[in-house]
N, C-alpha and C. Protein backbone atom coordinates (compact mmCIF):
# COMPACT_ATOMS: atom_id res chain seq x y z
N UNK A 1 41.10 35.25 -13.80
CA UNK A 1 39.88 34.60 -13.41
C UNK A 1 40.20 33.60 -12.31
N UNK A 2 39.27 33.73 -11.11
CA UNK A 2 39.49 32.83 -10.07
C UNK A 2 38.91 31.15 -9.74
N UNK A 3 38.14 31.59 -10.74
CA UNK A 3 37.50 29.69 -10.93
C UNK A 3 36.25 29.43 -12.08
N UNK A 4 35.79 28.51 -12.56
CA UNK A 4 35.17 28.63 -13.34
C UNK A 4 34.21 28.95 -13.74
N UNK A 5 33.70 29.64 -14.64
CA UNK A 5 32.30 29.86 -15.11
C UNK A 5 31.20 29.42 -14.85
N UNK A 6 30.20 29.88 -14.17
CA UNK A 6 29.21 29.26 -14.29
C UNK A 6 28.15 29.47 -14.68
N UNK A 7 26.94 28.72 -15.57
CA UNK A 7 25.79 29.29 -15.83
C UNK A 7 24.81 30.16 -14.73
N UNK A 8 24.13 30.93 -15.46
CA UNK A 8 22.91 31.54 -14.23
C UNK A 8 21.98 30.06 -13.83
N UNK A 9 22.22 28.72 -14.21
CA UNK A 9 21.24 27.41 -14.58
C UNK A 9 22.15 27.29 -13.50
N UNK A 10 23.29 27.06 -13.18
CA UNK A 10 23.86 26.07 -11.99
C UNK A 10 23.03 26.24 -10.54
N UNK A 11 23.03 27.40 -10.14
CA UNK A 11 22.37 27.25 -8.55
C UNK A 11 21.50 26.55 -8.30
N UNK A 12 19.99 26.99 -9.55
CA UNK A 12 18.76 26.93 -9.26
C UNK A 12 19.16 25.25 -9.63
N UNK A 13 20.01 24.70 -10.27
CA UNK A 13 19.44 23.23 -10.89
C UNK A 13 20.22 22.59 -9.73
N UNK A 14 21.67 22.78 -9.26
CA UNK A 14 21.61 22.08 -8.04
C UNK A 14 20.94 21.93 -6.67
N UNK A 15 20.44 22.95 -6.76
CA UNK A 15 19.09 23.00 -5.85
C UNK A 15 18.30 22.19 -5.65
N UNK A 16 17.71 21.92 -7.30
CA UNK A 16 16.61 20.97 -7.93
C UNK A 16 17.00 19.87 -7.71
N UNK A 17 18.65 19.28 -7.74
CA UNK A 17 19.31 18.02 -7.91
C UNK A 17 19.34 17.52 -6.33
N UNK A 18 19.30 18.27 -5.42
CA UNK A 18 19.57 18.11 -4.19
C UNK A 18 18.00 17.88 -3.45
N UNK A 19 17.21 18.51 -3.78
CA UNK A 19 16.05 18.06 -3.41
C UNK A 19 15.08 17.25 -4.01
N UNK A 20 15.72 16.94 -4.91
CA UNK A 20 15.18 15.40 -5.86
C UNK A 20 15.35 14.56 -4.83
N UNK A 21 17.44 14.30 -4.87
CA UNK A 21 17.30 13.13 -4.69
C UNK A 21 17.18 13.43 -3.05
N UNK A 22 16.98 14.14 -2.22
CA UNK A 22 16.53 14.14 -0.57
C UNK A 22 15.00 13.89 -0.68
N UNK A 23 14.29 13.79 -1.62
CA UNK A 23 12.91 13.44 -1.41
C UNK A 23 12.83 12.23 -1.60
N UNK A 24 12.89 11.76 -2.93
CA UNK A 24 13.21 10.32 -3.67
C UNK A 24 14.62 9.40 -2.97
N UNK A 25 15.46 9.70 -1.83
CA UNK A 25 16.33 8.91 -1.62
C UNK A 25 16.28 7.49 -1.08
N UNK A 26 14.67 7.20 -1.02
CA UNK A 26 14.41 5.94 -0.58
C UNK A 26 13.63 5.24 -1.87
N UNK A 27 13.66 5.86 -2.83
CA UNK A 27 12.76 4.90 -3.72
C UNK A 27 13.86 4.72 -4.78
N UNK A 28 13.69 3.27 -5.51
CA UNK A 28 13.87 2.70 -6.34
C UNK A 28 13.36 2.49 -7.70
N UNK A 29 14.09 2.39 -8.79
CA UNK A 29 13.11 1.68 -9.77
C UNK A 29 12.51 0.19 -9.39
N UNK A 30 12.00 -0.43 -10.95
CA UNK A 30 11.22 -1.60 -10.08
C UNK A 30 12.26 -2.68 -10.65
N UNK A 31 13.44 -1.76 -11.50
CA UNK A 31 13.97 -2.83 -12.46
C UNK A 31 15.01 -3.96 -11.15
N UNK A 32 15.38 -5.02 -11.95
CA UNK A 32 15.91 -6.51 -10.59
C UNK A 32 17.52 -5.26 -9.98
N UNK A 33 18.02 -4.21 -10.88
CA UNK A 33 19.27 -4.04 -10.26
C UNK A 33 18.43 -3.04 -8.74
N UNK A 34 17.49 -2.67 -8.77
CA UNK A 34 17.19 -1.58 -8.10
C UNK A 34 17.71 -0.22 -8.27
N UNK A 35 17.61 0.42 -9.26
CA UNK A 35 18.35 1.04 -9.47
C UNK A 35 18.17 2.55 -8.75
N UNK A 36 18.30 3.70 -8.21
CA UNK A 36 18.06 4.63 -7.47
C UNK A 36 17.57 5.62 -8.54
N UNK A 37 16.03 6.06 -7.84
CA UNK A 37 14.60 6.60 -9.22
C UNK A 37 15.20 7.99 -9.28
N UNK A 38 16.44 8.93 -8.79
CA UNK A 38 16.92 9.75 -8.98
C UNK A 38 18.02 9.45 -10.01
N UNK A 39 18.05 8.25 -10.42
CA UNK A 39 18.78 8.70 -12.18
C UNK A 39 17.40 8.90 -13.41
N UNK A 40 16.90 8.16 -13.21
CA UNK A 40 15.48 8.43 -14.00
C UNK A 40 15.05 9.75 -14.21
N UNK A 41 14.83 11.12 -12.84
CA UNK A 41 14.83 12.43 -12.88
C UNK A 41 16.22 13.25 -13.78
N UNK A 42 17.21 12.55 -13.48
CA UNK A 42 18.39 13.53 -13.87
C UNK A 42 18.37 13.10 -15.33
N UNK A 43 17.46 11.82 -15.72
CA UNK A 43 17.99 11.89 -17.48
C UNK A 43 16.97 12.39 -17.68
N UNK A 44 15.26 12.58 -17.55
CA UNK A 44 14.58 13.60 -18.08
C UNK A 44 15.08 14.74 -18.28
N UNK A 45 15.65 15.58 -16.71
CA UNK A 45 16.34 16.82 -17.24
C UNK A 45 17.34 16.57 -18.21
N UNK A 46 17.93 15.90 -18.15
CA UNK A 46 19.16 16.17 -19.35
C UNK A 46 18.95 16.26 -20.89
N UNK A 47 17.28 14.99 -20.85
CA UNK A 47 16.77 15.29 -22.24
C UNK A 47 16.47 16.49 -22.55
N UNK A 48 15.74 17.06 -21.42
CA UNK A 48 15.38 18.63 -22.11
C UNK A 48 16.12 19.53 -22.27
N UNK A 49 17.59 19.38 -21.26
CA UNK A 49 18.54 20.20 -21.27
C UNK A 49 19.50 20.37 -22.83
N UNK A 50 19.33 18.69 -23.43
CA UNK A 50 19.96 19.08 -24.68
C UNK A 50 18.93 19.56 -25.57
N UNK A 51 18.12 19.60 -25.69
CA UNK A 51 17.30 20.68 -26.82
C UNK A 51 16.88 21.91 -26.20
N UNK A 52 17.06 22.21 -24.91
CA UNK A 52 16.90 23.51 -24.61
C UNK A 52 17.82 24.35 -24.34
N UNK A 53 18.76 23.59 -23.99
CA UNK A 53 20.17 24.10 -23.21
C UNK A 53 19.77 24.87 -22.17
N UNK A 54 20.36 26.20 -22.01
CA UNK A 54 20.09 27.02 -20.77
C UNK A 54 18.81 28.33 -20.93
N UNK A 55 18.30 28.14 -22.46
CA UNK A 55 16.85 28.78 -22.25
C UNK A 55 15.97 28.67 -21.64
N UNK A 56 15.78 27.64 -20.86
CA UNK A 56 14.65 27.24 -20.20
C UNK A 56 14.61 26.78 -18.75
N UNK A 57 15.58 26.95 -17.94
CA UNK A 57 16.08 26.80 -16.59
C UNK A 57 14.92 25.87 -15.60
N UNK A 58 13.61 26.64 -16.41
CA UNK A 58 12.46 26.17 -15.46
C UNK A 58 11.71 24.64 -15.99
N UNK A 59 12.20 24.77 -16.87
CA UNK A 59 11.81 23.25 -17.67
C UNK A 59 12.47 22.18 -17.49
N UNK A 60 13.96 22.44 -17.29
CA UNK A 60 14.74 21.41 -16.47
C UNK A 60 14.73 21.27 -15.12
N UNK A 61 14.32 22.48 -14.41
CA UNK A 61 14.03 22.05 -13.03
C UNK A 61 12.77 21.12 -13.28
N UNK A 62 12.14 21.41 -13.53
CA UNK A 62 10.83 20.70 -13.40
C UNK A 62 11.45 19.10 -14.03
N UNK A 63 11.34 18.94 -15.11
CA UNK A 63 12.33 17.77 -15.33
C UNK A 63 12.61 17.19 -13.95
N UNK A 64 13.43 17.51 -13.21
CA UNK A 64 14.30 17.35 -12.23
C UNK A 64 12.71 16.86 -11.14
N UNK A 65 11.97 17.41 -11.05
CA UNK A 65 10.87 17.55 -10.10
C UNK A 65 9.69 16.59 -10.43
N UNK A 66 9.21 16.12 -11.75
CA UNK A 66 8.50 16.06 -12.62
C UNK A 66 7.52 15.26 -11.47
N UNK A 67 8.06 13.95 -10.65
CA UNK A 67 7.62 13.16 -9.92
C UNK A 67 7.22 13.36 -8.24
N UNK A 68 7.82 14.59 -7.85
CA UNK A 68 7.43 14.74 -6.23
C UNK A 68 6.50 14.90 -6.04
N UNK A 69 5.39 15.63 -6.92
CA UNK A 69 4.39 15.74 -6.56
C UNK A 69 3.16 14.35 -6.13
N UNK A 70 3.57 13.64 -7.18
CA UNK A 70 2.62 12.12 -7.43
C UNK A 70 3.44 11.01 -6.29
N UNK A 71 5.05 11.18 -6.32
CA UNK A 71 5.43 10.05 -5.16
C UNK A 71 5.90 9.93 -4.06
N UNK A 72 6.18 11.52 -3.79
CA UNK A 72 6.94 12.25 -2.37
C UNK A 72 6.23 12.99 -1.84
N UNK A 73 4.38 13.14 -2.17
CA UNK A 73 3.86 14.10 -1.55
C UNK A 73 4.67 15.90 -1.32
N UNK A 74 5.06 16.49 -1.97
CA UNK A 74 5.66 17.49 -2.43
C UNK A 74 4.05 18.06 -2.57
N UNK A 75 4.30 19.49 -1.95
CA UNK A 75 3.06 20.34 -2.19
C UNK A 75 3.32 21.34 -3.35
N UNK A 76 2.02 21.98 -3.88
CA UNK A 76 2.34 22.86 -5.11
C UNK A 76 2.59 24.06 -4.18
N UNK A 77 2.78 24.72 -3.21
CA UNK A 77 3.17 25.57 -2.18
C UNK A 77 4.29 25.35 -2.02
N UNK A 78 5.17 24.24 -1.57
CA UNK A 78 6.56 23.61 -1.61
C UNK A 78 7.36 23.87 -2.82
N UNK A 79 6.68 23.58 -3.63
CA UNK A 79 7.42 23.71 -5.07
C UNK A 79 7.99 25.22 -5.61
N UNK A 80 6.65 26.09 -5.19
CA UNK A 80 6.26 27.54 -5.78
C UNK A 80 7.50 28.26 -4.21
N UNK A 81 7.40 27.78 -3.49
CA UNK A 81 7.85 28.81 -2.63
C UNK A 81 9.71 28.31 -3.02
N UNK A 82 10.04 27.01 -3.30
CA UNK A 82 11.53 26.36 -3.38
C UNK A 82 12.03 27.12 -4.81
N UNK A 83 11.77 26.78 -5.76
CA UNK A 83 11.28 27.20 -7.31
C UNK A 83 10.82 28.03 -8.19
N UNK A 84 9.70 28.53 -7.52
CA UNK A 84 8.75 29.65 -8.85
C UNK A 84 7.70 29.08 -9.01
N UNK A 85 6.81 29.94 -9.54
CA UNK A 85 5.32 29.10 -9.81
C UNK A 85 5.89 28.75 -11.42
N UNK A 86 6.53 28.99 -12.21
CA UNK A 86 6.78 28.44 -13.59
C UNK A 86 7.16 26.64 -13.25
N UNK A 87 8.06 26.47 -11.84
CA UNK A 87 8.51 25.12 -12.17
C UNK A 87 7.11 24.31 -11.50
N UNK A 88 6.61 24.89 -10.19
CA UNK A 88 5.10 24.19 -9.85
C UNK A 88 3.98 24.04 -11.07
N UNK A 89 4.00 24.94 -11.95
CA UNK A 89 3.01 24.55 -13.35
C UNK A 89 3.10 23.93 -13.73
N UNK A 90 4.37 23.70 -14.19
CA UNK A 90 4.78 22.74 -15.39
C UNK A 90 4.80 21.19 -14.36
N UNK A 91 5.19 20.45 -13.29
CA UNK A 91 5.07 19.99 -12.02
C UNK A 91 3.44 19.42 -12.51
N UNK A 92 2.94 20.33 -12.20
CA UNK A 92 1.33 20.28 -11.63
C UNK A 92 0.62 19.87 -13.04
N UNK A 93 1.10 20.13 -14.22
CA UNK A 93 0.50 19.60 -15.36
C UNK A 93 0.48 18.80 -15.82
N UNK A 94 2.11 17.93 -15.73
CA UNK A 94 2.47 16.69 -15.41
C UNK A 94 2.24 15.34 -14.55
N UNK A 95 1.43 16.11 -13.33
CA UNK A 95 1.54 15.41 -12.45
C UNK A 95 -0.05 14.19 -12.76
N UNK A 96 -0.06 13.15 -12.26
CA UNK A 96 -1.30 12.21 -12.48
C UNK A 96 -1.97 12.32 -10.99
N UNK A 97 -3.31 12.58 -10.82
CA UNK A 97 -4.03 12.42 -9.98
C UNK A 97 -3.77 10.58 -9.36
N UNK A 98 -3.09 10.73 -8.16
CA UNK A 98 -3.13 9.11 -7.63
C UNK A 98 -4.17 9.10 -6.53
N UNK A 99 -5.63 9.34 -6.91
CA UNK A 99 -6.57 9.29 -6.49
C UNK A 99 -7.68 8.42 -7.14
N UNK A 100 -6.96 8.27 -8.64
CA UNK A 100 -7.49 7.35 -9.42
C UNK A 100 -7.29 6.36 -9.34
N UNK A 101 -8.14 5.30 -10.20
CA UNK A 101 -7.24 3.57 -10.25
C UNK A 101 -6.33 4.07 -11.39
N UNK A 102 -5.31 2.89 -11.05
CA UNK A 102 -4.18 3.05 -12.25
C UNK A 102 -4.58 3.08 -13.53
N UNK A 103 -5.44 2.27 -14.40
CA UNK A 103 -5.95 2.36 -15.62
C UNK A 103 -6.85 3.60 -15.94
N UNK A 104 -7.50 4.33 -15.61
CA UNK A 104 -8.07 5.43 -15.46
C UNK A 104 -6.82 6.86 -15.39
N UNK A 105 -5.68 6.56 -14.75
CA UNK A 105 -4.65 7.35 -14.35
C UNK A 105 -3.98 7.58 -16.14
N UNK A 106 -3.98 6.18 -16.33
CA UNK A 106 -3.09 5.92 -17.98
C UNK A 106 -4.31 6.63 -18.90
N UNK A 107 -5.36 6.12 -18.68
CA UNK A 107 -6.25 6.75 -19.67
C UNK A 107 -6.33 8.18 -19.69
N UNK A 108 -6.43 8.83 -18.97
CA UNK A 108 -6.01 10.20 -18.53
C UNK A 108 -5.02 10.69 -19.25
N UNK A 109 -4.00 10.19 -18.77
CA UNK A 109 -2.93 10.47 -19.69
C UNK A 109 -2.85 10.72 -21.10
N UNK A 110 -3.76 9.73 -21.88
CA UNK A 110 -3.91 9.67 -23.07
C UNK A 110 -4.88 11.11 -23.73
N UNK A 111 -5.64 11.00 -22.72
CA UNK A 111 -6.47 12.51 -22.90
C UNK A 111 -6.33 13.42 -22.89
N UNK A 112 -5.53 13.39 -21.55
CA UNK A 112 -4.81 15.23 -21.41
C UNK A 112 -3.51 15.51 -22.54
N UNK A 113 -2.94 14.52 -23.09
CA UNK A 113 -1.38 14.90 -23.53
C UNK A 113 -1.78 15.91 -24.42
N UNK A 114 -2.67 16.20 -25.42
CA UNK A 114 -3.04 16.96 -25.97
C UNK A 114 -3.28 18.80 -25.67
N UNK A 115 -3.62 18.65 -24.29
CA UNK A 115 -4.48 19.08 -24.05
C UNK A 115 -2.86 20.41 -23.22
N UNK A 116 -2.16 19.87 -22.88
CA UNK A 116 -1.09 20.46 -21.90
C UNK A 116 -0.27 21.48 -22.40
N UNK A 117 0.37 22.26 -21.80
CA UNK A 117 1.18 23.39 -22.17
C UNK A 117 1.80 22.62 -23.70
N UNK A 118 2.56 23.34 -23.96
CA UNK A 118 3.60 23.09 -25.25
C UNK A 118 4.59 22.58 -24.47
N UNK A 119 5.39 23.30 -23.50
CA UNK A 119 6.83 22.78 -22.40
C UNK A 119 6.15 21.51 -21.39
N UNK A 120 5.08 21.82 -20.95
CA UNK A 120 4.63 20.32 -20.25
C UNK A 120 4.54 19.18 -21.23
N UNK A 121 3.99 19.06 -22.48
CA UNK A 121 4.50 18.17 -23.29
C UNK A 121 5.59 17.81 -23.42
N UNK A 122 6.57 18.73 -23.75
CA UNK A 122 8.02 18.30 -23.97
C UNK A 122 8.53 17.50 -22.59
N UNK A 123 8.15 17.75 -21.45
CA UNK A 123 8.43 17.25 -20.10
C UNK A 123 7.75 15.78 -20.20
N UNK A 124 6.73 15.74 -20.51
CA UNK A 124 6.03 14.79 -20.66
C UNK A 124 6.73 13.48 -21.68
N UNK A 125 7.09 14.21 -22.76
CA UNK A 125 7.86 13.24 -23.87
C UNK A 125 9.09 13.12 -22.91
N UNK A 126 10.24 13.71 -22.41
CA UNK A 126 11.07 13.10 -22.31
C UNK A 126 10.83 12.47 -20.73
N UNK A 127 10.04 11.72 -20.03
CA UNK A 127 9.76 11.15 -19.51
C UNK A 127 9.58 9.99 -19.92
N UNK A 128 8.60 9.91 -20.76
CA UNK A 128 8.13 8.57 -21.57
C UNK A 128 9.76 8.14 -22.03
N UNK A 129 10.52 8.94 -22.74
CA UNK A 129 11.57 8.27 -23.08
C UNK A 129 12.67 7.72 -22.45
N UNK A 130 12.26 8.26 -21.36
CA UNK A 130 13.24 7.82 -20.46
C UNK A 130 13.13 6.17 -19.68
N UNK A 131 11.32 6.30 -19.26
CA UNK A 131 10.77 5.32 -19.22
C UNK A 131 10.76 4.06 -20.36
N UNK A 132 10.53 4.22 -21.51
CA UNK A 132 10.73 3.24 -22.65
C UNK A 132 12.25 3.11 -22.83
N UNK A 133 13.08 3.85 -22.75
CA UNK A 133 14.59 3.33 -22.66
C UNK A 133 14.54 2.70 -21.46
N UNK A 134 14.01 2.61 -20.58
CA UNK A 134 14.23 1.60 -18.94
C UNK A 134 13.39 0.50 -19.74
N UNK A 135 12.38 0.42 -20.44
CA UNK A 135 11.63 -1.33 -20.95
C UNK A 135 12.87 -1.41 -21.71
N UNK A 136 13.51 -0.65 -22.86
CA UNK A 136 14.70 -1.59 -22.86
C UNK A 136 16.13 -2.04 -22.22
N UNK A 137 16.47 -1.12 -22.09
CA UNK A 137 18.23 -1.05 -21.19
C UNK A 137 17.96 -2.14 -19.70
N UNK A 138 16.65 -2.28 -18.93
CA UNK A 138 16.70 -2.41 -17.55
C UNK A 138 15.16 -2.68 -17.20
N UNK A 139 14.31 -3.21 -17.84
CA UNK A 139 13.11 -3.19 -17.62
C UNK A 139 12.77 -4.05 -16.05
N UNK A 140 11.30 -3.69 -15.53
CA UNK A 140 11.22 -3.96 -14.81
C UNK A 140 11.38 -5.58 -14.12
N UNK A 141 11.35 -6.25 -13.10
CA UNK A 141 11.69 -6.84 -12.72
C UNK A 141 9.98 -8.30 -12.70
N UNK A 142 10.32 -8.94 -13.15
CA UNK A 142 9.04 -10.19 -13.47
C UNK A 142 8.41 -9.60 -15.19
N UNK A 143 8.75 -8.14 -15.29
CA UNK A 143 7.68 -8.22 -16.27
C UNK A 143 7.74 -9.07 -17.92
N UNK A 144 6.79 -9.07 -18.30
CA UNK A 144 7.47 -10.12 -19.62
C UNK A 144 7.54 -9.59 -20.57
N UNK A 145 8.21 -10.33 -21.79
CA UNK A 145 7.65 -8.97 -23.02
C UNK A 145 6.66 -7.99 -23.62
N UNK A 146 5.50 -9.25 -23.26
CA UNK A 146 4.25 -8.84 -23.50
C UNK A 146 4.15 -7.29 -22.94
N UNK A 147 4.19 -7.42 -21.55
CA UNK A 147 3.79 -6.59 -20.70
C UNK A 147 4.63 -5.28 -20.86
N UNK A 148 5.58 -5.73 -21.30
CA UNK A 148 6.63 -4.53 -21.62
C UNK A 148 6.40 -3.90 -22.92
N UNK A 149 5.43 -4.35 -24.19
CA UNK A 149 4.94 -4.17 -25.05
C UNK A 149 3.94 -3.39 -25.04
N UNK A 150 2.84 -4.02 -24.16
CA UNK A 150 1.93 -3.07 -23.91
C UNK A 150 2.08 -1.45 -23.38
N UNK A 151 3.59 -1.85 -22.33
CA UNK A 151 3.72 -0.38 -21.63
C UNK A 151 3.98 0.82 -22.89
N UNK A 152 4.83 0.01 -23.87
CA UNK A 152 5.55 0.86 -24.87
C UNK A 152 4.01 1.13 -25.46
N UNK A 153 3.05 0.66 -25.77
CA UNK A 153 1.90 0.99 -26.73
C UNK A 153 1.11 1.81 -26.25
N UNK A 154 1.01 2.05 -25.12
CA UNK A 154 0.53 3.20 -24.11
C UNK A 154 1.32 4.11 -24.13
N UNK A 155 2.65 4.11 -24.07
CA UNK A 155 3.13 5.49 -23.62
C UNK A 155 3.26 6.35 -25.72
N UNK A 156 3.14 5.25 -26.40
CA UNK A 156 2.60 5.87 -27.66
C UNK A 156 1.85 6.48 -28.04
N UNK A 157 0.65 5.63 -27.30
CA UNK A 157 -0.89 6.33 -26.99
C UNK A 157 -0.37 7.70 -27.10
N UNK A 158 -0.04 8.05 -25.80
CA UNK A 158 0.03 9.71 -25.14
C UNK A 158 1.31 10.59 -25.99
N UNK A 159 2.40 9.80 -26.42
CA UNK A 159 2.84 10.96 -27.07
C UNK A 159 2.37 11.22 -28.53
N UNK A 160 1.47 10.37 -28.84
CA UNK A 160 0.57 10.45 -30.17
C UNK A 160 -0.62 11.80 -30.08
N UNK A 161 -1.07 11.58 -28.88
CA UNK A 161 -2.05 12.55 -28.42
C UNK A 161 -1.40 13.62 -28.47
N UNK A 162 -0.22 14.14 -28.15
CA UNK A 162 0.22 15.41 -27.78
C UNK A 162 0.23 16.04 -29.59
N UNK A 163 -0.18 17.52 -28.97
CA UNK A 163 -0.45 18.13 -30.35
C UNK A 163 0.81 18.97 -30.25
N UNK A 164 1.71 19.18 -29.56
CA UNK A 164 2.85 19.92 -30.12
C UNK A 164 4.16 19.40 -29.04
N UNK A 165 4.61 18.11 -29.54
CA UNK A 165 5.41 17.33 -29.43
C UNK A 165 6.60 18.10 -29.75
N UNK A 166 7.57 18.45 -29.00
CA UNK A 166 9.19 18.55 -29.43
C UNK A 166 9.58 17.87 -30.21
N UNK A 167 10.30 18.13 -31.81
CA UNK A 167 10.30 17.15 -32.80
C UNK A 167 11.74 16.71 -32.51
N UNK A 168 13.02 16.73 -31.95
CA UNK A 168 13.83 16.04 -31.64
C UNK A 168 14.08 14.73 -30.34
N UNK A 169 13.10 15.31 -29.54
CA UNK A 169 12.66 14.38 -28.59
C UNK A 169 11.05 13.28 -29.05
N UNK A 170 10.52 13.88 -29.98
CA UNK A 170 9.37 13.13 -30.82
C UNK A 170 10.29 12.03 -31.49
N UNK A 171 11.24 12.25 -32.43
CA UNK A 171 12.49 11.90 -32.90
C UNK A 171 12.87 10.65 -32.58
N UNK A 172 13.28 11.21 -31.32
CA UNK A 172 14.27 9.70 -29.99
C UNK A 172 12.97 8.66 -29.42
N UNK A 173 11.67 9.03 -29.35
CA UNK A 173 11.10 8.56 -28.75
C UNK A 173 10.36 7.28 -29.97
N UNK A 174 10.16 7.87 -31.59
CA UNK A 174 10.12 7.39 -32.55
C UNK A 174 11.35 6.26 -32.58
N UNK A 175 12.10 6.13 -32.44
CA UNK A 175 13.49 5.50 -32.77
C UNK A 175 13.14 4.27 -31.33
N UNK A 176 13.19 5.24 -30.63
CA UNK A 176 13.07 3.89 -29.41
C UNK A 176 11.76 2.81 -29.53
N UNK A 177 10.60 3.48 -30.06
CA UNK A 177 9.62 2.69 -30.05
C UNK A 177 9.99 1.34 -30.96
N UNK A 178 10.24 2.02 -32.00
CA UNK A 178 10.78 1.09 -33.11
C UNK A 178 11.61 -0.20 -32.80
N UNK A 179 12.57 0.53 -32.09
CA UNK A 179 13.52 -0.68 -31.26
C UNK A 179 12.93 -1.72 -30.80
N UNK A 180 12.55 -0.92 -29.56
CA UNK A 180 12.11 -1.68 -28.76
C UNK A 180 11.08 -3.43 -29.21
N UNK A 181 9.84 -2.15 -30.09
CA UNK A 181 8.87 -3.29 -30.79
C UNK A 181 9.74 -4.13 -31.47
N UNK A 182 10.41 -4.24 -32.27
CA UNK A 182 11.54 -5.63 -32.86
C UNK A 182 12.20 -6.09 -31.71
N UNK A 183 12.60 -5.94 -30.80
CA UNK A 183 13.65 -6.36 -30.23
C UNK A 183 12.27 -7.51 -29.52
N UNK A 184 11.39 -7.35 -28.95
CA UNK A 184 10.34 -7.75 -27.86
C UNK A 184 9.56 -8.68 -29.14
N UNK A 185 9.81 -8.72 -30.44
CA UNK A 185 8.67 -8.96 -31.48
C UNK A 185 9.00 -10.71 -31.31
């Protein structure tokens, strides 16, 4: 054997990894380190990657993608022609109309989680968790507990709404809430 193994998942996901962070290479989180919003994408995928492993190739791309559409202007044509229309769906189901006001955007959220594929949920949960592990590990920058309380009680909202929640990522996201609320209490 001349070098190592690789999954049929490696091409398509470095692909995904490479045009993440060439879209997103100018944005930041909001947390004080600034931290670069292409680790935020690579731990969604990784959440889904450990309960899916390599069944689902298109669920971790998307993972990987979850945000171009809403903050890099990324077209669903862009996506479908780079990708597949499986990773633009899941993309596009996820994605929040920023045509709205922000509170209307969250409320939304709360409405549709229900309402979304079974795999766009799961995309959806490990987002939130990724996000509620950033209110704790690195939260944003001025915000206070309060405010960081509220975010966690919203993003509960929506994975409460979802009617077929991934129960190991339902799991982590249960555990973090918990945390979090004592730690902020």
């Amino acid at each position: 054997m001349d070098g190592p193994q690789v999954s049929n998942l490696s091409t398509p996901l470095l692909r995904a990894i490479h045009f993440a962070a060439g879209r997103h290479r100018d944005h930041r989180r909001k947390d004080s380190r600034q931290t670069p919003y292409v680790n935020h994408l690579i731990e969604v995928a990784l959440l889904l990657s450990e309960v899916v492993g390599d069944s689902d190739p298109d669920l971790i791309i998307a993972g990987l993608l979850h945000d171009t559409v809403e903050d890099v202007g990324v077209t669903r044509d862009e996506l479908e022609a780079q990708f597949g229309e499986g990773v633009a769906a899941l993309v596009l189901a996820v994605t929040d109309d920023k045509n709205l006001l922000k509170a209307e955007r969250k409320r939304m959220q709360v409405v549709k989680a229900g309402k979304l594929p079974r795999r766009a949920q799961w995309l959806k949960l490990a987002d939130k968790i990724s996000n509620v592990r950033s209110m704790r590990d690195n939260p944003p920058a001025g915000w206070s507990d309060g405010r960081r309380i509220e975010y966690v009680q919203w993003a509960a909202q929506v994975v409460a709404a979802m009617s077929d929640p991934h129960p190991v990522l339902l799991g982590r996201f249960r555990e973090l809430e918990a945390e979090l609320q004592g730690l902020l209490k």
